[in-house]
C-alpha atoms as a PDB file:
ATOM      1  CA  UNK A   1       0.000   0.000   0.000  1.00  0.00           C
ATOM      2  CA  UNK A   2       1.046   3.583  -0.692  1.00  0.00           C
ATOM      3  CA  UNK A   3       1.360   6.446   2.004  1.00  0.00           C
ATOM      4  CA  UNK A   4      -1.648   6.989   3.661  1.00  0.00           C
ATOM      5  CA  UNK A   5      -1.773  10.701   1.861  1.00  0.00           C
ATOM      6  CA  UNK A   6      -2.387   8.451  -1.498  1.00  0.00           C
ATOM      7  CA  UNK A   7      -5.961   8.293  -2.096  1.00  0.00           C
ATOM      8  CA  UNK A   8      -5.955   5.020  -3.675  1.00  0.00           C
ATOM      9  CA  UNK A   9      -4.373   2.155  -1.560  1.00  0.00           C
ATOM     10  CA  UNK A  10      -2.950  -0.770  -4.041  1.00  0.00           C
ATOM     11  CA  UNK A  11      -5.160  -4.043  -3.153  1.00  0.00           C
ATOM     12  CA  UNK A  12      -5.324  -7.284  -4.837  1.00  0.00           C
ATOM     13  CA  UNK A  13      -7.343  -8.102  -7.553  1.00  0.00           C
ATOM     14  CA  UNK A  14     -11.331  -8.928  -5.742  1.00  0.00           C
ATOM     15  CA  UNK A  15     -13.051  -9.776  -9.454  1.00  0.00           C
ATOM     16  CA  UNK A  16     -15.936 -12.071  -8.813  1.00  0.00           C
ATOM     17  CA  UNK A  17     -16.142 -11.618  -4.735  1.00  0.00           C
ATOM     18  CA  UNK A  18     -19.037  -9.499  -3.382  1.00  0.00           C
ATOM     19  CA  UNK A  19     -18.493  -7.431  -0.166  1.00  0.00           C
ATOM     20  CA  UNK A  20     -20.826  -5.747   2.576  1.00  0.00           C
ATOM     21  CA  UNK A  21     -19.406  -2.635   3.816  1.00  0.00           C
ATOM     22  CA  UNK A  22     -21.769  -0.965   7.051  1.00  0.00           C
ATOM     23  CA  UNK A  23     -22.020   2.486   7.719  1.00  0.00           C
ATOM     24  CA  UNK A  24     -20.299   3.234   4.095  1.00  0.00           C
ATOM     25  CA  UNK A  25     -22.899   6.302   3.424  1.00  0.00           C
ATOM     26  CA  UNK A  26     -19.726   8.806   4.472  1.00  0.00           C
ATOM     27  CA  UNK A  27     -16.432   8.586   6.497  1.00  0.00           C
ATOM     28  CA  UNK A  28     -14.409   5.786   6.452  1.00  0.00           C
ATOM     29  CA  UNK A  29     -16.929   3.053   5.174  1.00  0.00           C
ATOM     30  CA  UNK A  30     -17.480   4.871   2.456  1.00  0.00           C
ATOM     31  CA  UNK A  31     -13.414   5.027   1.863  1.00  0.00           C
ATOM     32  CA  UNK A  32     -13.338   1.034   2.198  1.00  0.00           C
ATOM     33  CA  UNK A  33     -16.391   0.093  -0.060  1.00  0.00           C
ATOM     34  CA  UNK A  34     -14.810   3.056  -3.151  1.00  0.00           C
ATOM     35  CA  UNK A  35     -11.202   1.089  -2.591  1.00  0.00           C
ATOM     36  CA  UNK A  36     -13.140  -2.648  -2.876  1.00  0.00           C
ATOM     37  CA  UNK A  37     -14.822  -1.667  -5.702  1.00  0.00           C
ATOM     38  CA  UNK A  38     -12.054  -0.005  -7.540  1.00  0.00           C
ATOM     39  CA  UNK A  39      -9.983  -3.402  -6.754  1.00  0.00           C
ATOM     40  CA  UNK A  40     -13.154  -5.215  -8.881  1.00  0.00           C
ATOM     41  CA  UNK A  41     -15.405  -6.471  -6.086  1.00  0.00           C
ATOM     42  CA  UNK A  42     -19.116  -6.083  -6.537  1.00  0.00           C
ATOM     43  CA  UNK A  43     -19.475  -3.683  -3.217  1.00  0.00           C
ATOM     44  CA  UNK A  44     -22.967  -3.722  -0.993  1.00  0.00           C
ATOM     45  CA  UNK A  45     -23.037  -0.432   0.775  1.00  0.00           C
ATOM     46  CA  UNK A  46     -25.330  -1.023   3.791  1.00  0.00           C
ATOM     47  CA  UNK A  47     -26.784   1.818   5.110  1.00  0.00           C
ATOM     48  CA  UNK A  48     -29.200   3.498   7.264  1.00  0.00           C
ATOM     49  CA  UNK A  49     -30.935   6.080   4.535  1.00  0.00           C
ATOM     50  CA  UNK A  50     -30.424   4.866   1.091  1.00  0.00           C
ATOM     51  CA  UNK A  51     -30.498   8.101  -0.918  1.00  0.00           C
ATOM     52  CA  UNK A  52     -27.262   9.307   1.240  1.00  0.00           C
ATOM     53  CA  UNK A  53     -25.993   5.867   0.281  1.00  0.00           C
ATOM     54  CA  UNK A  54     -26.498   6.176  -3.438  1.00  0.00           C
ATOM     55  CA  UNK A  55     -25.320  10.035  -3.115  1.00  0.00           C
ATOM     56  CA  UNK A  56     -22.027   8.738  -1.739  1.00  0.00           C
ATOM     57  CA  UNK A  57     -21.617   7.069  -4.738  1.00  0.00           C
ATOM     58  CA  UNK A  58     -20.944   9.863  -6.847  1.00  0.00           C
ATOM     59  CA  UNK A  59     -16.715   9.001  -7.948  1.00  0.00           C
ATOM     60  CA  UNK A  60     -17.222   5.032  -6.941  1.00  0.00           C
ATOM     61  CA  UNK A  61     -16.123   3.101 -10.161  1.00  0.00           C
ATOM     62  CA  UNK A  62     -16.895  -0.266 -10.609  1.00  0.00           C
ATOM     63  CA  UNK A  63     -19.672  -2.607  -9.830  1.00  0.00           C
ATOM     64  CA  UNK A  64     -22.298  -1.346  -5.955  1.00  0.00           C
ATOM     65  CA  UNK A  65     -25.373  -1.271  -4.746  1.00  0.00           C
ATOM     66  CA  UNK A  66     -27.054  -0.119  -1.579  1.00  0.00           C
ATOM     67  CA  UNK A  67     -29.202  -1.635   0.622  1.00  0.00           C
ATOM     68  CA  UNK A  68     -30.870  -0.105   3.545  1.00  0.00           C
ATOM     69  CA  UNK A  69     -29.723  -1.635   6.860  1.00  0.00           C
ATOM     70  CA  UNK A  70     -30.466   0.048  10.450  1.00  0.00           C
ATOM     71  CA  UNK A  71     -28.432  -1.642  12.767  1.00  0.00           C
ATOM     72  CA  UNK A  72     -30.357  -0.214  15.488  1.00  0.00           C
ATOM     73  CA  UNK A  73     -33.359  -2.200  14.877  1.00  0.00           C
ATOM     74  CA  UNK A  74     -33.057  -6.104  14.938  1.00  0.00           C
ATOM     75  CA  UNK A  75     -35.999  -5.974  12.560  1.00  0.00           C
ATOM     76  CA  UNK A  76     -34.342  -4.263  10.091  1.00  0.00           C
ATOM     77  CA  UNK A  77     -30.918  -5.981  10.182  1.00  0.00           C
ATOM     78  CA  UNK A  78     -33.114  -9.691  10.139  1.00  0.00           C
ATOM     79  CA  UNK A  79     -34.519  -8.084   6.688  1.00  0.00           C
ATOM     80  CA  UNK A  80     -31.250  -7.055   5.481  1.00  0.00           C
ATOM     81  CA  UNK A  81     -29.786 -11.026   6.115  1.00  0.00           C
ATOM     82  CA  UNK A  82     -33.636 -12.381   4.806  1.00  0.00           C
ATOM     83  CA  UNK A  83     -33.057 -10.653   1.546  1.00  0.00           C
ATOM     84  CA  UNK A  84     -29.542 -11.686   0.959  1.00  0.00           C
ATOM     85  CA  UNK A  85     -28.451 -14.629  -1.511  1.00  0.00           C
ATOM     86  CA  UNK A  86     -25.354 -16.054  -3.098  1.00  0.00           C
ATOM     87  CA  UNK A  87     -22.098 -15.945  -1.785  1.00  0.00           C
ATOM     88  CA  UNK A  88     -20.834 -13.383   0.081  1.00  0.00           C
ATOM     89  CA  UNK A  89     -17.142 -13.230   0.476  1.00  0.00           C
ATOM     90  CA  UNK A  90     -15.966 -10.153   2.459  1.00  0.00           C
ATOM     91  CA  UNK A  91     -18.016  -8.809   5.382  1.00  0.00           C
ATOM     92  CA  UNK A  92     -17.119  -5.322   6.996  1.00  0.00           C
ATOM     93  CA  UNK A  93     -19.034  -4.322   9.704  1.00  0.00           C
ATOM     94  CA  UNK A  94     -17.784  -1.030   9.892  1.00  0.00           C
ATOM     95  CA  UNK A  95     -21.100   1.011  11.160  1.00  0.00           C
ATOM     96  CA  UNK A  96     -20.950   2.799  14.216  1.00  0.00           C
ATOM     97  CA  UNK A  97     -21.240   5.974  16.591  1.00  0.00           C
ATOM     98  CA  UNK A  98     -19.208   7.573  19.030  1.00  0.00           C
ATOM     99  CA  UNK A  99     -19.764   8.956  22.418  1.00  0.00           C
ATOM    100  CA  UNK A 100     -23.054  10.132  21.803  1.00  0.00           C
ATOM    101  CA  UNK A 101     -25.828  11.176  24.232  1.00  0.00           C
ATOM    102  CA  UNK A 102     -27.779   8.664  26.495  1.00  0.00           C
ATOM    103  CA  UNK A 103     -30.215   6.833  24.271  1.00  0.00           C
ATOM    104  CA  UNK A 104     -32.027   3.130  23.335  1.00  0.00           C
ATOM    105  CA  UNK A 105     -32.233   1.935  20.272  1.00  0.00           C
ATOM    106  CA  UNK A 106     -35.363   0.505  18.545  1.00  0.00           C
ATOM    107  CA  UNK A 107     -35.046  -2.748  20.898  1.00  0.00           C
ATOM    108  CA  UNK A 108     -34.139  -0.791  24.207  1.00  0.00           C
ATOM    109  CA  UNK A 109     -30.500  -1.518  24.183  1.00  0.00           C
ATOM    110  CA  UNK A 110     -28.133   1.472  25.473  1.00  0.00           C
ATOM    111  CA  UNK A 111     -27.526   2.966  21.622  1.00  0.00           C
ATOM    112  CA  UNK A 112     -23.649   2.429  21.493  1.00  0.00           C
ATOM    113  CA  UNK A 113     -23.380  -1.165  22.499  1.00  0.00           C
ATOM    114  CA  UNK A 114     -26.250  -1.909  20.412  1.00  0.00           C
ATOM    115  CA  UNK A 115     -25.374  -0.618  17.295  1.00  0.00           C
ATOM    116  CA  UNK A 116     -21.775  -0.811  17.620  1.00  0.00           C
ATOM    117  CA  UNK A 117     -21.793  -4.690  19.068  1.00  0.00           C
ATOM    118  CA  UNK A 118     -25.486  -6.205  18.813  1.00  0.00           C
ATOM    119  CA  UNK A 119     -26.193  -4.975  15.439  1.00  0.00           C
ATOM    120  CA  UNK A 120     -23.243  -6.497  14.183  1.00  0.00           C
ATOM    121  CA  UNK A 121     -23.513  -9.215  15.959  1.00  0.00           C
ATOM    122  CA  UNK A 122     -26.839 -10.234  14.891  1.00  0.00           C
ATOM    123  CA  UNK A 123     -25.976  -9.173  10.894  1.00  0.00           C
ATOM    124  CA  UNK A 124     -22.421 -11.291  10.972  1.00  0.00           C
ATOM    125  CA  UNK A 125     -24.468 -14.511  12.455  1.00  0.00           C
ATOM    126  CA  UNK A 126     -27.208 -14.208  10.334  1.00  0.00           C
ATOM    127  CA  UNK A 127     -25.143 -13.291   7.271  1.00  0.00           C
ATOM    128  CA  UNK A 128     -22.182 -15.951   8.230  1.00  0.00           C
ATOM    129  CA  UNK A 129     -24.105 -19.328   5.948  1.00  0.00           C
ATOM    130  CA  UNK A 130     -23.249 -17.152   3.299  1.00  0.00           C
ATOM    131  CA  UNK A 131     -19.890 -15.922   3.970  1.00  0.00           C
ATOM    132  CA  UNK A 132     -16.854 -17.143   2.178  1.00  0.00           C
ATOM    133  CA  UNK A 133     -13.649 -15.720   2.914  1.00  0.00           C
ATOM    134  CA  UNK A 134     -13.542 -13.151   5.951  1.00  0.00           C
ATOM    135  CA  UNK A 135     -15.385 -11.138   8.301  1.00  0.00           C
ATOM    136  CA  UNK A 136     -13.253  -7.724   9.345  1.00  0.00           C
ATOM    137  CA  UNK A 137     -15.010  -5.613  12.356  1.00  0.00           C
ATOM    138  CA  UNK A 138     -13.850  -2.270  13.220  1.00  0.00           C
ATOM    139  CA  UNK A 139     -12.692  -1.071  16.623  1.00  0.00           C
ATOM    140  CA  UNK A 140     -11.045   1.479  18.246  1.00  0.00           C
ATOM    141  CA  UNK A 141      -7.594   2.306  20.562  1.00  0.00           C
ATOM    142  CA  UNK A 142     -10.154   3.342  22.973  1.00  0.00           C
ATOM    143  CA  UNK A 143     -11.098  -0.376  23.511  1.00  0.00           C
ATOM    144  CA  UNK A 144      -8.668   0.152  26.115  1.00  0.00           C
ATOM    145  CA  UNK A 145     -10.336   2.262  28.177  1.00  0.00           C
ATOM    146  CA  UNK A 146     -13.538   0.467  27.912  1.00  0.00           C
ATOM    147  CA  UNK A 147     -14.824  -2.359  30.623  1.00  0.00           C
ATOM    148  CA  UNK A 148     -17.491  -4.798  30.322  1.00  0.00           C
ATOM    149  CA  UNK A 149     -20.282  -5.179  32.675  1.00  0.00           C
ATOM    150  CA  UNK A 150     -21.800  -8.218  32.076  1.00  0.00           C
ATOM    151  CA  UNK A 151     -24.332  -7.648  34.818  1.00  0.00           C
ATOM    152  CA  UNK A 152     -25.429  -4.222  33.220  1.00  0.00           C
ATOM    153  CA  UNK A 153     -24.469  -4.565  29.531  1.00  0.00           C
ATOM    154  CA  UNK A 154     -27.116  -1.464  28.398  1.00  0.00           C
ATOM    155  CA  UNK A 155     -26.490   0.615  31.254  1.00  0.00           C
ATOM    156  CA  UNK A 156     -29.534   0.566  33.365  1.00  0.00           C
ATOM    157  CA  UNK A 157     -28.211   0.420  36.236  1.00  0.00           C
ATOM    158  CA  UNK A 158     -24.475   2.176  36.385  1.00  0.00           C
ATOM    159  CA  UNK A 159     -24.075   5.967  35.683  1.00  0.00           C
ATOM    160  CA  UNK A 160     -23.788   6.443  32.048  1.00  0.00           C
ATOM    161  CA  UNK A 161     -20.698   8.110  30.417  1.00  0.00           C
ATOM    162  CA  UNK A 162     -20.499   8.542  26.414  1.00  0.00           C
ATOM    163  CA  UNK A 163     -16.563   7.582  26.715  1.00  0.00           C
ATOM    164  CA  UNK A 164     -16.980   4.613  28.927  1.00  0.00           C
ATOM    165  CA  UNK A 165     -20.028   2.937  26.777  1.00  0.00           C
ATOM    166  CA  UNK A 166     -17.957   3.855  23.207  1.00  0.00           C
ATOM    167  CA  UNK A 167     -15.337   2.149  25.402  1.00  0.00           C
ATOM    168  CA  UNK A 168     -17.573  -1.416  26.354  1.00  0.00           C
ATOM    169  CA  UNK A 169     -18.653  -1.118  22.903  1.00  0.00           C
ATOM    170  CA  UNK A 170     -15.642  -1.097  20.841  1.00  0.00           C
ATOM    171  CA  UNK A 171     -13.613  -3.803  23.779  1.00  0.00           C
ATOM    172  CA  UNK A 172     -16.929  -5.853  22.575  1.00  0.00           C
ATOM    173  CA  UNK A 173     -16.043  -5.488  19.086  1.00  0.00           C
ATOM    174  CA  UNK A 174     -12.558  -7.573  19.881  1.00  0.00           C
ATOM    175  CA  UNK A 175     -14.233  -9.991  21.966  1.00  0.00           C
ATOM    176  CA  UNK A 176     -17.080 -10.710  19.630  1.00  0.00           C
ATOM    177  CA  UNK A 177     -13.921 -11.614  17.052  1.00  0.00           C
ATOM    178  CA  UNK A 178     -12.254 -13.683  19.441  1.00  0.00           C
ATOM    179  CA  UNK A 179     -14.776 -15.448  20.258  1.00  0.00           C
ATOM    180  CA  UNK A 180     -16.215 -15.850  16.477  1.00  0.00           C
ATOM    181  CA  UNK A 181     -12.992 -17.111  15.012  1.00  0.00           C
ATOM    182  CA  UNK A 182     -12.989 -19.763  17.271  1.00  0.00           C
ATOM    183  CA  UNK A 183     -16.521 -21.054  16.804  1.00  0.00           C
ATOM    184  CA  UNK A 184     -15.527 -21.229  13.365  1.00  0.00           C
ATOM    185  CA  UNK A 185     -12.460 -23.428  13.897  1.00  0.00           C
ATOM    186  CA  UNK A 186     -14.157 -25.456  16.052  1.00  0.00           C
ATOM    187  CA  UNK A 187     -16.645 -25.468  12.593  1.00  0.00           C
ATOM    188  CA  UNK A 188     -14.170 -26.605  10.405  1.00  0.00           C
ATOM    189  CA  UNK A 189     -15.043 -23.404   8.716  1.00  0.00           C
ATOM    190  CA  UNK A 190     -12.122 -21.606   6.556  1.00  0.00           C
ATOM    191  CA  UNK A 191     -13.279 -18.073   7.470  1.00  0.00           C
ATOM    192  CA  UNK A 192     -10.851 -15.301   8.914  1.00  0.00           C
ATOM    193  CA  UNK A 193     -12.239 -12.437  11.095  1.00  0.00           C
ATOM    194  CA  UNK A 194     -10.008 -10.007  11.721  1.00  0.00           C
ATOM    195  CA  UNK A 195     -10.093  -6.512  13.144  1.00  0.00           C
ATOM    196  CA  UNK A 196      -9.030  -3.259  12.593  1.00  0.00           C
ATOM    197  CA  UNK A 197      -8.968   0.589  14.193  1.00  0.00           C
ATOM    198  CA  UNK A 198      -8.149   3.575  11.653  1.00  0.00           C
ATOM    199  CA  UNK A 199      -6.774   5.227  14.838  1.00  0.00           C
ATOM    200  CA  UNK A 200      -7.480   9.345  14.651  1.00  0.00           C
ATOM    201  CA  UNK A 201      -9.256  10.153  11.813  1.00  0.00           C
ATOM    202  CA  UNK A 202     -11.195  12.730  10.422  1.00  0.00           C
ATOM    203  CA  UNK A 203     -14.273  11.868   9.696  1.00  0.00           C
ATOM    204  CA  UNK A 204     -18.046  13.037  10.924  1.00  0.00           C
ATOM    205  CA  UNK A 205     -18.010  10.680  14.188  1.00  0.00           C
ATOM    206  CA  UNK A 206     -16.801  12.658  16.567  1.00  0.00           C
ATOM    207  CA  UNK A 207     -19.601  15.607  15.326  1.00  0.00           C
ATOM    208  CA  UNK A 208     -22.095  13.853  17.339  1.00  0.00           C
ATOM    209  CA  UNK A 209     -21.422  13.744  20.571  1.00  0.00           C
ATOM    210  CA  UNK A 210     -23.893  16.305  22.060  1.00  0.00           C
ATOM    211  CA  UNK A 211     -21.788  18.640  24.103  1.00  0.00           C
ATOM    212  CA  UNK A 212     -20.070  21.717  22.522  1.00  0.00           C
ATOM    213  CA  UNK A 213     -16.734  21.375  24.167  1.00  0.00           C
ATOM    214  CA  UNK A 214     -15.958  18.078  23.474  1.00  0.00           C
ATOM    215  CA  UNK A 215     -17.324  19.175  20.081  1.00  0.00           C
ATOM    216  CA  UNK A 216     -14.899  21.727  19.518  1.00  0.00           C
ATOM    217  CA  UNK A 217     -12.209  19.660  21.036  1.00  0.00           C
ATOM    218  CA  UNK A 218     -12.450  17.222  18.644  1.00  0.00           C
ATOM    219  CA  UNK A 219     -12.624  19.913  15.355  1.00  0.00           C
ATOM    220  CA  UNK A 220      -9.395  20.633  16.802  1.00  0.00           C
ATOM    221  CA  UNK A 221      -7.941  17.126  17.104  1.00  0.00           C
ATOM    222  CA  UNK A 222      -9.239  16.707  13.786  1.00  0.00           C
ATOM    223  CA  UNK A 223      -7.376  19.552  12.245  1.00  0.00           C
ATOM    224  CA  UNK A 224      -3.990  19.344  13.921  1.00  0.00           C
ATOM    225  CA  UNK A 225      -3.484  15.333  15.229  1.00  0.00           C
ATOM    226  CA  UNK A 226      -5.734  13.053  12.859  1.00  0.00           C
ATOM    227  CA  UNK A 227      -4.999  11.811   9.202  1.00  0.00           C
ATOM    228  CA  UNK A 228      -7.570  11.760   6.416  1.00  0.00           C
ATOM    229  CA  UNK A 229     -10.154   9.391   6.007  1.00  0.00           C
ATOM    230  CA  UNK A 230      -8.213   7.659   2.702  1.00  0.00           C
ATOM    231  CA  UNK A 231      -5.725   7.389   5.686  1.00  0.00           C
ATOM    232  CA  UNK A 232      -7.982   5.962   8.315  1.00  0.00           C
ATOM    233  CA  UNK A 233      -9.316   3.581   5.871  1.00  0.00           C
ATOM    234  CA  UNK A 234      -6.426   1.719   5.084  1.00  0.00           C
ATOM    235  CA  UNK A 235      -5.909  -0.629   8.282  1.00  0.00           C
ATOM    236  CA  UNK A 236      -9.218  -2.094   7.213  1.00  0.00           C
ATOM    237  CA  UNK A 237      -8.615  -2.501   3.890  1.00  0.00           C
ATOM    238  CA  UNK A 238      -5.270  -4.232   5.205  1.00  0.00           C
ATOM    239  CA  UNK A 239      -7.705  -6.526   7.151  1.00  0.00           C
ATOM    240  CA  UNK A 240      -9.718  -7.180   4.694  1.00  0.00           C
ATOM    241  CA  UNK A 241      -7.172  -8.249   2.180  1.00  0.00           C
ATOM    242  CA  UNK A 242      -3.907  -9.708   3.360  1.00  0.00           C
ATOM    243  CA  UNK A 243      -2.031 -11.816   5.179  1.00  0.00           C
ATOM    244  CA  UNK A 244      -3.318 -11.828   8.703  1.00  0.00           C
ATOM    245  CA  UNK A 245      -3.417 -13.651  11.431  1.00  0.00           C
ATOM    246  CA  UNK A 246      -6.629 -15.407  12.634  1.00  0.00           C
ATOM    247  CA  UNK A 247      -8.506 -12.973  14.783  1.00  0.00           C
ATOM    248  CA  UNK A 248      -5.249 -10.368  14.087  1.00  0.00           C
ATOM    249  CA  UNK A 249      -5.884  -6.872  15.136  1.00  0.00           C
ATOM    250  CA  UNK A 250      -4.815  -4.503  12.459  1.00  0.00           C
ATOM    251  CA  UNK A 251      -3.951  -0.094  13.342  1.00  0.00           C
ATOM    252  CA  UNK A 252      -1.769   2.522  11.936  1.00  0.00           C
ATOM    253  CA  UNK A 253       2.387   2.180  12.728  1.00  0.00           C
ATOM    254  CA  UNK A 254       2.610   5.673  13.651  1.00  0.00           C
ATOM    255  CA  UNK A 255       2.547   8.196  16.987  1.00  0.00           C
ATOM    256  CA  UNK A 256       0.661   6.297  19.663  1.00  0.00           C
ATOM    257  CA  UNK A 257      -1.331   3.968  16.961  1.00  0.00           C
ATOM    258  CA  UNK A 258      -2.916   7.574  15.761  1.00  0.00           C
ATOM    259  CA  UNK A 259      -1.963   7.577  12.158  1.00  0.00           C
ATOM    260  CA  UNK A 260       0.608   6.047  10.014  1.00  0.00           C
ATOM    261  CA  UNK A 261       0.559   2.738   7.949  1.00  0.00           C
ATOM    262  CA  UNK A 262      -1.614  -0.162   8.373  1.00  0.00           C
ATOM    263  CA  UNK A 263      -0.179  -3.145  11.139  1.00  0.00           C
ATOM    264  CA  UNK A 264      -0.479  -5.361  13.477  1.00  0.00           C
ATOM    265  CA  UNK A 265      -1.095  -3.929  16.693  1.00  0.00           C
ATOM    266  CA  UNK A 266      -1.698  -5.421  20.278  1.00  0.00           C
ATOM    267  CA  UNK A 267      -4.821  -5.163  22.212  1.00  0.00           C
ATOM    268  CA  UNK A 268      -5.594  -4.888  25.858  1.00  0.00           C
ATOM    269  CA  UNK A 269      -5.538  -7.637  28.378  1.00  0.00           C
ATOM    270  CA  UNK A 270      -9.514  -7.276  28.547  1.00  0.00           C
ATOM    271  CA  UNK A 271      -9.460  -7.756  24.823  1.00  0.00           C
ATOM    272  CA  UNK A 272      -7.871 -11.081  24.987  1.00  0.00           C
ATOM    273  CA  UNK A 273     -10.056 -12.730  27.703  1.00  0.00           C
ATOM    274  CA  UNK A 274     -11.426 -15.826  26.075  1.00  0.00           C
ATOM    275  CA  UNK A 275     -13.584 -16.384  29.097  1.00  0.00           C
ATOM    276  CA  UNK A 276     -15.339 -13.139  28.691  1.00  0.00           C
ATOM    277  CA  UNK A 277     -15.672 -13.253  25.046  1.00  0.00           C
ATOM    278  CA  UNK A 278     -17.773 -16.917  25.831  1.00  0.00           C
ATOM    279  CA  UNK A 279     -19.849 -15.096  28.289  1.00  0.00           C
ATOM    280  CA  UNK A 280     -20.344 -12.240  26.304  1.00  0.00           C
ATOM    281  CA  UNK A 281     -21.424 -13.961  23.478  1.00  0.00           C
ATOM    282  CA  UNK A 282     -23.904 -15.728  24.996  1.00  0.00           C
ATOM    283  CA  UNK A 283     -25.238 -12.288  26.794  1.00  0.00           C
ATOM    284  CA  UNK A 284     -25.787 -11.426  23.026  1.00  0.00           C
ATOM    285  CA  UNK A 285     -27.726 -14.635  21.869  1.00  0.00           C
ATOM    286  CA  UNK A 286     -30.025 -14.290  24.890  1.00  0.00           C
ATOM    287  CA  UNK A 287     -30.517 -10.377  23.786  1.00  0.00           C
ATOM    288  CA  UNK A 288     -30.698 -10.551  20.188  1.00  0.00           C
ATOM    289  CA  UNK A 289     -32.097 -13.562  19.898  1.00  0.00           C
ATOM    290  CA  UNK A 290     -29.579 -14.816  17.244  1.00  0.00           C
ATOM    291  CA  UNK A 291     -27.465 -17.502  17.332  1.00  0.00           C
ATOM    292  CA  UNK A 292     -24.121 -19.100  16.072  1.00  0.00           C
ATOM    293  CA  UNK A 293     -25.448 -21.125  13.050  1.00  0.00           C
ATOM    294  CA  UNK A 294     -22.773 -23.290  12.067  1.00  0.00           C
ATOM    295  CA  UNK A 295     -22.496 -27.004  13.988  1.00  0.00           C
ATOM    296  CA  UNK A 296     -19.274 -27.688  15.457  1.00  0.00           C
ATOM    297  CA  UNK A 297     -16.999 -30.971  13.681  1.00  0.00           C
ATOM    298  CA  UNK A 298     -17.336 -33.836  15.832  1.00  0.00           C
ATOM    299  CA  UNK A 299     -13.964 -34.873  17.366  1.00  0.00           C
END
């Protein structure tokens, strides 16, 4: 791959796979499904409102579509996987929001967790029957700050902070790939999952966090600290594409894992507890009400 100031990362050649990209209506999604589709792949953009889907569009080359996809409503993310058919080789669940205001999404889960975690969640199970070659789910660096409450996953019960449930959300997003690629071995399945943070980026994600000074603190960080979103883009396209390790955690090289090119990079201790990720996972069955669906090889 080029520097991240290059706008167009060098991938393989993706003729004949089809990939979902989440949340690729603007911001770094958007980056990742342009950059699959220029490589050949026929690119899904799953998104919330269509028409700012199809509007994001506008320099894409190559062969997309879009497809609505809420993934703050079960219902909508079950239609999404109901209406799907054929292979589908690369899934990116990239969707998600940042340190926003207290809120519930359509099925009364606390709004980051259950977009950020549960939505994908549900999609990637549902989806997986169909999935061919690898599954690649964003995080964060702030994973490291975050902390999982099993007991009081949607935060009805603790004090809520926007930080500290982006935080549980995004340390859910490493667990939930932990925990997935080994399901799969234990499948006999030949999928990777990976993961992937674009460290600081500039994108619209931090423009919705509700209060003004974090607000303008960020329009600051964005100016002076982050890299562009072609920049922020390209660990996941590294996920997506190479050669990396089975549930391998992929971030910029650079200053404190904020910008640079893509690599492996560690995670926290929390990150890595296979115990939790179990437990976790089957928090997430009993909330979405979807389960792993591939059978496990017999000894």
């Amino acid at each position: 791959m080029p520097s991240p100031a290059s706008s167009h990362p060098v991938l393989p050649d993706l003729s004949g796979r089809t990939a979902v990209v989440t949340g690729a209506n603007s911001g770094l999604g958007r980056i990742t499904a342009r950059e699959l589709a220029r490589a050949g792949a026929h690119v899904v953009l799953a998104v919330r409102d269509p028409a700012r889907g199809r509007a994001a569009t506008h320099d894409f080359p190559g062969s997309f579509e879009v497809r609505r996809l809420d993934l703050a409503d079960l219902a909508s993310v079950r239609e999404f996987a109901a209406g799907w058919s054929g292979d589908l080789h690369l899934l990116v669940d990239n969707a998600g929001i940042m340190a926003v205001p207290q809120g519930r999404t359509a099925d009364g889960f606390e709004s980051q967790f259950g977009t950020n975690h549960l939505g994908h969640f549900a999609l990637t199970n549902l989806l997986l029957p169909h999935v061919r070659e690898r599954v690649v789910v964003v995080s964060s660096g702030l994973h490291r700050s975050g902390r999982i409450d099993l007991a009081d996953l949607n935060f009805e019960h603790r004090r809520y902070s926007p930080y500290a449930a982006y935080g549980q959300s995004k340390l859910a997003n490493l667990l939930f790939v932990l925990e997935l690629q080994r399901r799969l071995f234990e499948a006999g399945s030949p999928v990777l999952v990976t993961a992937a943070h674009p460290g600081w980026a500039a994108t619209n994600l931090q423009s919705r966090t509700g209060n003004p000074v974090t607000g303008a603190l960020m329009r600051v960080g964005n100016r002076f600290l982050a890299q562009s979103e072609e920049g922020g883009a390209l660990p996941t396209l590294h996920a997506a594409t190479a050669d990396v390790p089975p549930a391998g955690y992929v971030g910029p090289s650079g200053f404190q894992e904020m910008r640079g090119m893509p690599t492996l990079v560690g995670r926290s201790a929390a990150a890595a507890d296979g115990a939790v990720a179990r437990e976790l996972w089957t928090r997430s069955e009993a909330l979405t009400g979807v389960s792993f669906p591939l059978t496990p090889v017999a000894g």
